[in-house]
N, C-alpha and C. Protein backbone atom coordinates (compact mmCIF):
# COMPACT_ATOMS: atom_id res chain seq x y z
N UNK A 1 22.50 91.56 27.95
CA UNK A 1 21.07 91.48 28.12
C UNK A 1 20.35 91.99 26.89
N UNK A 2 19.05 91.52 26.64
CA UNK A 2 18.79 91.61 25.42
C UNK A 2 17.53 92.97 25.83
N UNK A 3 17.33 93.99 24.87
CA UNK A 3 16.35 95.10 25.33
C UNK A 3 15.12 94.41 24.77
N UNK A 4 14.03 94.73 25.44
CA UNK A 4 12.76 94.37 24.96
C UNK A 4 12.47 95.82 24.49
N UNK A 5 11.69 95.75 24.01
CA UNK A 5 10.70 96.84 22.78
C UNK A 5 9.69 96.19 23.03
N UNK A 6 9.02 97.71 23.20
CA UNK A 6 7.59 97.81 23.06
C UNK A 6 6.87 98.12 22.35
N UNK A 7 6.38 96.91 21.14
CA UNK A 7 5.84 97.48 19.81
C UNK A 7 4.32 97.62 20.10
N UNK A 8 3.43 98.23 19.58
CA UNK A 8 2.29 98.96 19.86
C UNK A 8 1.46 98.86 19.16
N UNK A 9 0.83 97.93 18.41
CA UNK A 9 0.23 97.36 17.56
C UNK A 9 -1.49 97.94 17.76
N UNK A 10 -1.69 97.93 16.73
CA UNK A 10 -2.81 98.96 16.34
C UNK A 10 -3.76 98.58 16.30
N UNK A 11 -4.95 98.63 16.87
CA UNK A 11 -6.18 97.99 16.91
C UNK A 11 -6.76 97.36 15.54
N UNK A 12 -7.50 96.19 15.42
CA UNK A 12 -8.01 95.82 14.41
C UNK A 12 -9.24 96.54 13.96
N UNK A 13 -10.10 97.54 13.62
CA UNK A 13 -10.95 97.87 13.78
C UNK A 13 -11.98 97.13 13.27
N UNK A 14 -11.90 96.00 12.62
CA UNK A 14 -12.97 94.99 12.21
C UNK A 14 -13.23 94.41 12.64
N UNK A 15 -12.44 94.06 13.44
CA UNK A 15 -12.56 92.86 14.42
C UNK A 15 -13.10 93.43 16.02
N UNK A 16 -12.64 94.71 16.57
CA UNK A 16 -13.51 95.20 17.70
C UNK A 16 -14.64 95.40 17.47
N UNK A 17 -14.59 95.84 16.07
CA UNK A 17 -16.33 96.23 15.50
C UNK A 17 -17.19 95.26 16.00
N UNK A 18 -16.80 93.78 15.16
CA UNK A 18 -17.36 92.53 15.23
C UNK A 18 -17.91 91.97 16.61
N UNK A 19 -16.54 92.16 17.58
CA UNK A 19 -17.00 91.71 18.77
C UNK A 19 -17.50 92.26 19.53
N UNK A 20 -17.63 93.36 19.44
CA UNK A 20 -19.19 94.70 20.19
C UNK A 20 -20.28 94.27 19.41
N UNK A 21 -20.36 93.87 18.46
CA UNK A 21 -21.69 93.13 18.08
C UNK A 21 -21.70 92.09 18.28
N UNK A 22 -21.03 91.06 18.20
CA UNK A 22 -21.44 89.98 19.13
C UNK A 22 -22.06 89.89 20.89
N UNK A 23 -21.08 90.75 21.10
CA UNK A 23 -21.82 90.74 22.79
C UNK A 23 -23.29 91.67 22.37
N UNK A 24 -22.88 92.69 22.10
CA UNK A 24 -24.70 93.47 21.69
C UNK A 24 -25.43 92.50 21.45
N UNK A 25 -25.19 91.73 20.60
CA UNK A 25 -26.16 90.44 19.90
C UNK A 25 -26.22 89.28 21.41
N UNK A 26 -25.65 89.36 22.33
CA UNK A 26 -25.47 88.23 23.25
C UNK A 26 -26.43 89.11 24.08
N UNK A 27 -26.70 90.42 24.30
CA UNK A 27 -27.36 91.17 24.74
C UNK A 27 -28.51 90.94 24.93
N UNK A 28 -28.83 91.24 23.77
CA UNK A 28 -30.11 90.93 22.98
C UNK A 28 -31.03 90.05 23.09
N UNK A 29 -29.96 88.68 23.27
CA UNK A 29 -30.59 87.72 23.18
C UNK A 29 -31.31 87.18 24.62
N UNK A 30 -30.25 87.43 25.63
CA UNK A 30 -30.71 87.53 26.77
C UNK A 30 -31.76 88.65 27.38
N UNK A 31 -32.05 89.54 26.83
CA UNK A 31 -33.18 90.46 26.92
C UNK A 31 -34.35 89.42 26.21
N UNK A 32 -33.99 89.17 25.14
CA UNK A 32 -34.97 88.31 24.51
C UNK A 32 -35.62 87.70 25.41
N UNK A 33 -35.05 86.60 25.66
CA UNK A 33 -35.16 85.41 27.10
C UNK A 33 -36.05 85.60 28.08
N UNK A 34 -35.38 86.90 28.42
CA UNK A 34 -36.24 87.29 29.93
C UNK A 34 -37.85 87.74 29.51
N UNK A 35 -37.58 88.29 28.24
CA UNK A 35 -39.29 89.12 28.14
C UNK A 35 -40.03 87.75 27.69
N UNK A 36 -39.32 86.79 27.04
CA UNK A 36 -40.21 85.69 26.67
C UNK A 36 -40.44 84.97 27.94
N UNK A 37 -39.74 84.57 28.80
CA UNK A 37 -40.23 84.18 30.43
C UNK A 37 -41.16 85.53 31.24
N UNK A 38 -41.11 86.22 31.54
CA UNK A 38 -41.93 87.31 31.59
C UNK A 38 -43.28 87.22 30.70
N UNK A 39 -43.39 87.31 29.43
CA UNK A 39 -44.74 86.62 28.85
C UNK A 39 -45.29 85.97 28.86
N UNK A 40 -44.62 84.62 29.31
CA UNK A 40 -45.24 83.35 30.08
C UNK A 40 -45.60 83.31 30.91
N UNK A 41 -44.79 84.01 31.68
CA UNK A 41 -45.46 84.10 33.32
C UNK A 41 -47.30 84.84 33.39
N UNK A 42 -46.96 85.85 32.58
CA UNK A 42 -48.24 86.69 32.39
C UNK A 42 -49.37 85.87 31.56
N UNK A 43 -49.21 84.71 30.59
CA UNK A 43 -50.11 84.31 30.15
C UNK A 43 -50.83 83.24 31.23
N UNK A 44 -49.71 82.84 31.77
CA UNK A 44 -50.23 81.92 33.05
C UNK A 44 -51.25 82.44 34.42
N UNK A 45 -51.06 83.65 34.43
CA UNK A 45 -51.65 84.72 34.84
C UNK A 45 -53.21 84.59 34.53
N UNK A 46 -52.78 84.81 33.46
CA UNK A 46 -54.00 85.16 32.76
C UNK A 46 -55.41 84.06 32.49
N UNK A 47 -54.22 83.01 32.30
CA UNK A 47 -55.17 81.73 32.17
C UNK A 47 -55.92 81.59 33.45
N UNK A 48 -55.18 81.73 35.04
CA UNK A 48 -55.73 81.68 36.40
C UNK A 48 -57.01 82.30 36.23
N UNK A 49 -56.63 83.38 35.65
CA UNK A 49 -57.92 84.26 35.53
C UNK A 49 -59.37 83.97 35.14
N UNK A 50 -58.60 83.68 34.03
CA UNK A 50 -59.82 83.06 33.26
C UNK A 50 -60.76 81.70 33.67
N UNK A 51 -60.01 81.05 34.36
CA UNK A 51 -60.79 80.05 34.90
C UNK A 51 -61.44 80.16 36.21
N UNK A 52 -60.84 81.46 36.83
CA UNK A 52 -61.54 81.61 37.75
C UNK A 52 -62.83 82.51 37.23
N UNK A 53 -62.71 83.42 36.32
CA UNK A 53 -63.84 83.46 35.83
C UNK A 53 -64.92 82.77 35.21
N UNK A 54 -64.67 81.61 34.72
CA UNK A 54 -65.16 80.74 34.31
C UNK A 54 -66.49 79.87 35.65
N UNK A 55 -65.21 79.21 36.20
CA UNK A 55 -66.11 79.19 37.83
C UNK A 55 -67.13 80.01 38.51
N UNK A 56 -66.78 80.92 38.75
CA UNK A 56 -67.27 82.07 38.95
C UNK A 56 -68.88 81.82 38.23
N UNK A 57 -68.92 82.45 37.04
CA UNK A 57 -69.85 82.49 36.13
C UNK A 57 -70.77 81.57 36.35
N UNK A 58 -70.21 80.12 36.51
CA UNK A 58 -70.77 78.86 36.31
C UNK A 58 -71.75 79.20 37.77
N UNK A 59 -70.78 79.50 38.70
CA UNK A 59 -71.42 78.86 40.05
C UNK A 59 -73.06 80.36 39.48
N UNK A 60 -72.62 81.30 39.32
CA UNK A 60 -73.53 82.97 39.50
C UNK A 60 -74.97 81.70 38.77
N UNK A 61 -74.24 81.69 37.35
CA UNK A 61 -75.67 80.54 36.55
C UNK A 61 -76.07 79.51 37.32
N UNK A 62 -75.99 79.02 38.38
CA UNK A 62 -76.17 77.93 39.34
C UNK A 62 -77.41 78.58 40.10
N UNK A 63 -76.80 79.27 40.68
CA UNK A 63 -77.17 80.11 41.79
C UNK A 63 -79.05 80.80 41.47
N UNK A 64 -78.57 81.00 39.77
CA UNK A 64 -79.34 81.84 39.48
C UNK A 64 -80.71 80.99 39.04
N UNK A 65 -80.41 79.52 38.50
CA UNK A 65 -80.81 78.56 38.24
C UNK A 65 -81.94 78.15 39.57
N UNK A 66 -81.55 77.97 40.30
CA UNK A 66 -81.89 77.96 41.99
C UNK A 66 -82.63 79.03 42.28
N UNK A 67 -82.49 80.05 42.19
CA UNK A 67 -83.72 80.80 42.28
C UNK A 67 -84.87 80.92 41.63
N UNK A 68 -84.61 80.45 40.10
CA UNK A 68 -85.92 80.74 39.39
C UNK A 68 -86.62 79.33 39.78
N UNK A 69 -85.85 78.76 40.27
CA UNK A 69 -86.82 77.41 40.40
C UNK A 69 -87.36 77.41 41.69
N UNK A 70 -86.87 77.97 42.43
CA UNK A 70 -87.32 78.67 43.93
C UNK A 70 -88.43 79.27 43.79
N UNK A 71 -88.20 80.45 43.16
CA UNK A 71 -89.60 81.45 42.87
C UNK A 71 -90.78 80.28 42.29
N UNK A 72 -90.12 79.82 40.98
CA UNK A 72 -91.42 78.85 40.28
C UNK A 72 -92.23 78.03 41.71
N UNK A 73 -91.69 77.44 42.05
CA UNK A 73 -92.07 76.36 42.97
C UNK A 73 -93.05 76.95 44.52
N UNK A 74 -92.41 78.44 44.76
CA UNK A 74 -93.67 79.23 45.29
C UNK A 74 -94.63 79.70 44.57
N UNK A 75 -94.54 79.68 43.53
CA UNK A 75 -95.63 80.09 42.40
C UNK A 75 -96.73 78.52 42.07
N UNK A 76 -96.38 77.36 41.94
CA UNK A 76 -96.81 76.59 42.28
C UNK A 76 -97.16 75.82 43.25
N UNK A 77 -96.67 75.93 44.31
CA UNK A 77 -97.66 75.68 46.00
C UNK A 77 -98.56 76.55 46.42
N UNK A 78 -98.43 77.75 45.46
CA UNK A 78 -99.86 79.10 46.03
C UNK A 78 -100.99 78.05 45.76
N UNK A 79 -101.75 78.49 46.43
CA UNK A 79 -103.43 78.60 46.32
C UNK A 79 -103.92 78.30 45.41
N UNK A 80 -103.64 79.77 44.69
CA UNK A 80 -104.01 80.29 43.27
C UNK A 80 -104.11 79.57 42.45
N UNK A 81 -104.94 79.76 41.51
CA UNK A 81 -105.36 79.39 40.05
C UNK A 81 -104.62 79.71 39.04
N UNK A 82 -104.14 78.69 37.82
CA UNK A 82 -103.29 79.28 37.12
C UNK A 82 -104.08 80.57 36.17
N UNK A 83 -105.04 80.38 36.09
CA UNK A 83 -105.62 81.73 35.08
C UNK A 83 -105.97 82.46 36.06
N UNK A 84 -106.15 82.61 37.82
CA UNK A 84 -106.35 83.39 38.30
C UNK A 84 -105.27 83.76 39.16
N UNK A 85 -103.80 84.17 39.19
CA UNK A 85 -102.87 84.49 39.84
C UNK A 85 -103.39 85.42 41.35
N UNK A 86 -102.92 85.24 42.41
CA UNK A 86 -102.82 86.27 43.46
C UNK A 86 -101.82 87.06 43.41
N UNK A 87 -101.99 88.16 43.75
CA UNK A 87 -100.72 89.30 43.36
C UNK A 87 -99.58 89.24 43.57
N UNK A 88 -99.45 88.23 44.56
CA UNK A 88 -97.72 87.93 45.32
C UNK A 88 -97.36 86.96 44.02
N UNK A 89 -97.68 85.87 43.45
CA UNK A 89 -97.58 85.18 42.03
C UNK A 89 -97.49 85.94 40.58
N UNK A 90 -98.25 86.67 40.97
CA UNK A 90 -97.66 87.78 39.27
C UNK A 90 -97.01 88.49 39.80
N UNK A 91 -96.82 88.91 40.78
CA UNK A 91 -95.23 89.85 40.53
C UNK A 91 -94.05 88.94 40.31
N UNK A 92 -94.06 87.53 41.06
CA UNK A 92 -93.12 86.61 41.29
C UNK A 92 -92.96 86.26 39.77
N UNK A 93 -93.97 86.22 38.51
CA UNK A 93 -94.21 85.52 37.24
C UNK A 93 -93.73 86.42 36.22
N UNK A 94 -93.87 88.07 36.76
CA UNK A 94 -93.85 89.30 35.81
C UNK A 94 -92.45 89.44 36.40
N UNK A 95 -91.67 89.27 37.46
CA UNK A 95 -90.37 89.43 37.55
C UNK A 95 -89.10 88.42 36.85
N UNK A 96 -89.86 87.19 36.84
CA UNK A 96 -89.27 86.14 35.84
C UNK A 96 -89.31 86.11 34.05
N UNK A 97 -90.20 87.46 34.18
CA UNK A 97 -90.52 86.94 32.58
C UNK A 97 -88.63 88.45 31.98
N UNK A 98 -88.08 87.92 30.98
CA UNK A 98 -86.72 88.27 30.96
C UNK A 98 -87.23 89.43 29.80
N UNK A 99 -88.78 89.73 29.75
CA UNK A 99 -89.32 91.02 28.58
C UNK A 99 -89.97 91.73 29.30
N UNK A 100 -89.52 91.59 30.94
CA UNK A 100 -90.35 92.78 31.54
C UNK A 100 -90.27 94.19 31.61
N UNK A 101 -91.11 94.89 30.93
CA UNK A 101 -90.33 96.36 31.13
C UNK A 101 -90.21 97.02 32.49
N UNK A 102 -90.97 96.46 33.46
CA UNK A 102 -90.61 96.80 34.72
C UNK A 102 -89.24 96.36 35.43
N UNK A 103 -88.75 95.50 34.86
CA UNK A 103 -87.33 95.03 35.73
C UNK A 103 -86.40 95.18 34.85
N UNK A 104 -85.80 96.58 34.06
CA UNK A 104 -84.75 96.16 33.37
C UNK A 104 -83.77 95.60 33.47
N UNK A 105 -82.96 94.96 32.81
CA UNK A 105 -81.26 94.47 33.23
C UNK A 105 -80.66 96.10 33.27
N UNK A 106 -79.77 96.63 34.41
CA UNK A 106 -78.89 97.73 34.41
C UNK A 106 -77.49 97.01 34.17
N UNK A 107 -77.43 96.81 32.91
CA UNK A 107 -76.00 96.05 32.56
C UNK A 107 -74.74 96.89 32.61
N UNK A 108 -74.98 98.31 33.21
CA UNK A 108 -73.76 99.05 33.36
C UNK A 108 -73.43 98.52 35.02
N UNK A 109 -74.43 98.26 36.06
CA UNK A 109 -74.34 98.37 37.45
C UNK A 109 -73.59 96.60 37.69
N UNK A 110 -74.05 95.77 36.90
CA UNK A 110 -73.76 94.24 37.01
C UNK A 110 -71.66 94.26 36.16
N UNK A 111 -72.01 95.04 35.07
CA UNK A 111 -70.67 95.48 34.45
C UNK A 111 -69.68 95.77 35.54
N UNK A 112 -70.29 96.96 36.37
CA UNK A 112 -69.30 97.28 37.44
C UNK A 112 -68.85 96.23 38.62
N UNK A 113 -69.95 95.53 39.05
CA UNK A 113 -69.80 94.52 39.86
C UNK A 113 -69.09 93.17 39.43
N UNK A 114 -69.14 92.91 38.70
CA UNK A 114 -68.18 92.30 37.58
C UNK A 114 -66.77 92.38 38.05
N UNK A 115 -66.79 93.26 37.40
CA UNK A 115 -64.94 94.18 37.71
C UNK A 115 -64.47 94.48 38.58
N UNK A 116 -65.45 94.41 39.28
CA UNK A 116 -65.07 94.85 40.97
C UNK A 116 -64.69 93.23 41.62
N UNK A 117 -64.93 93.05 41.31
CA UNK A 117 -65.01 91.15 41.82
C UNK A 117 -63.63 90.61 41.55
N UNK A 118 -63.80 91.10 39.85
CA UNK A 118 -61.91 90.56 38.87
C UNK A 118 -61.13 91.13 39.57
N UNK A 119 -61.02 92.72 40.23
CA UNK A 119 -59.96 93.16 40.90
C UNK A 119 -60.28 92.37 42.50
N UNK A 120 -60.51 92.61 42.64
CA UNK A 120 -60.62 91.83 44.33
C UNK A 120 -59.99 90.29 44.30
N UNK A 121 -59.68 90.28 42.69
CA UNK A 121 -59.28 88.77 42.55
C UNK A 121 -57.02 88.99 42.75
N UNK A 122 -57.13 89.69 41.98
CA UNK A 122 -55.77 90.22 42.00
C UNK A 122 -54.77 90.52 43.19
């Protein structure tokens, strides 16, 4: 019978080197992958967003459109004289005018309502 031997051959160390960086690098790449699908997902996100803000906006300018023409149009079925307004017509005329110092815009309170709206969207 013939003896076998057990020779014991010595690691390549260039070559394990190599192929721990290849898989690291296979690693990598698949991390890559996922965060780039993950960023997509989020821009798609984002785009929803945006068009629903968009809408949004459009319809608020609609809305808002509709009222001033509301107000106008009670301002023109009054009574009243255009050089002689009745008081319910100039407030209705002095609330439309967008340089009134009596009605400021509180653009911090509309800011909040805003945002409050975007999260309620989420």
């Amino acid at each position: 019978m013939k003896k076998v031997t057990k020779i014991k051959i010595k690691p390549n160390l260039q070559e394990s080197r190599l192929r721990e960086n290849f898989e690291m690098l296979d690693r990598i790449r698949d991390d890559t992958v996922n965060d780039i699908e993950s960023l997509t997902e989020d821009f798609q996100h984002m785009t929803v967003v945006a068009e629903s803000i968009r809408r949004n906006y459009r319809a608020l300018l609609s809305e808002n459109q509709l009222l001033k023409n509301t107000l106008l149009s009670i301002v023109e079925e009054c009574e009243c004289w255009p050089s002689n307004r009745c008081d319910r017509c100039q407030k209705i005329l002095k609330s439309l005018d967008s340089n009134n110092p009596d009605f400021p815009p509180n653009a911090a309170k509309e800011y909040r309502a805003i945002l409050s709206q975007l999260r309620n969207l989420e």
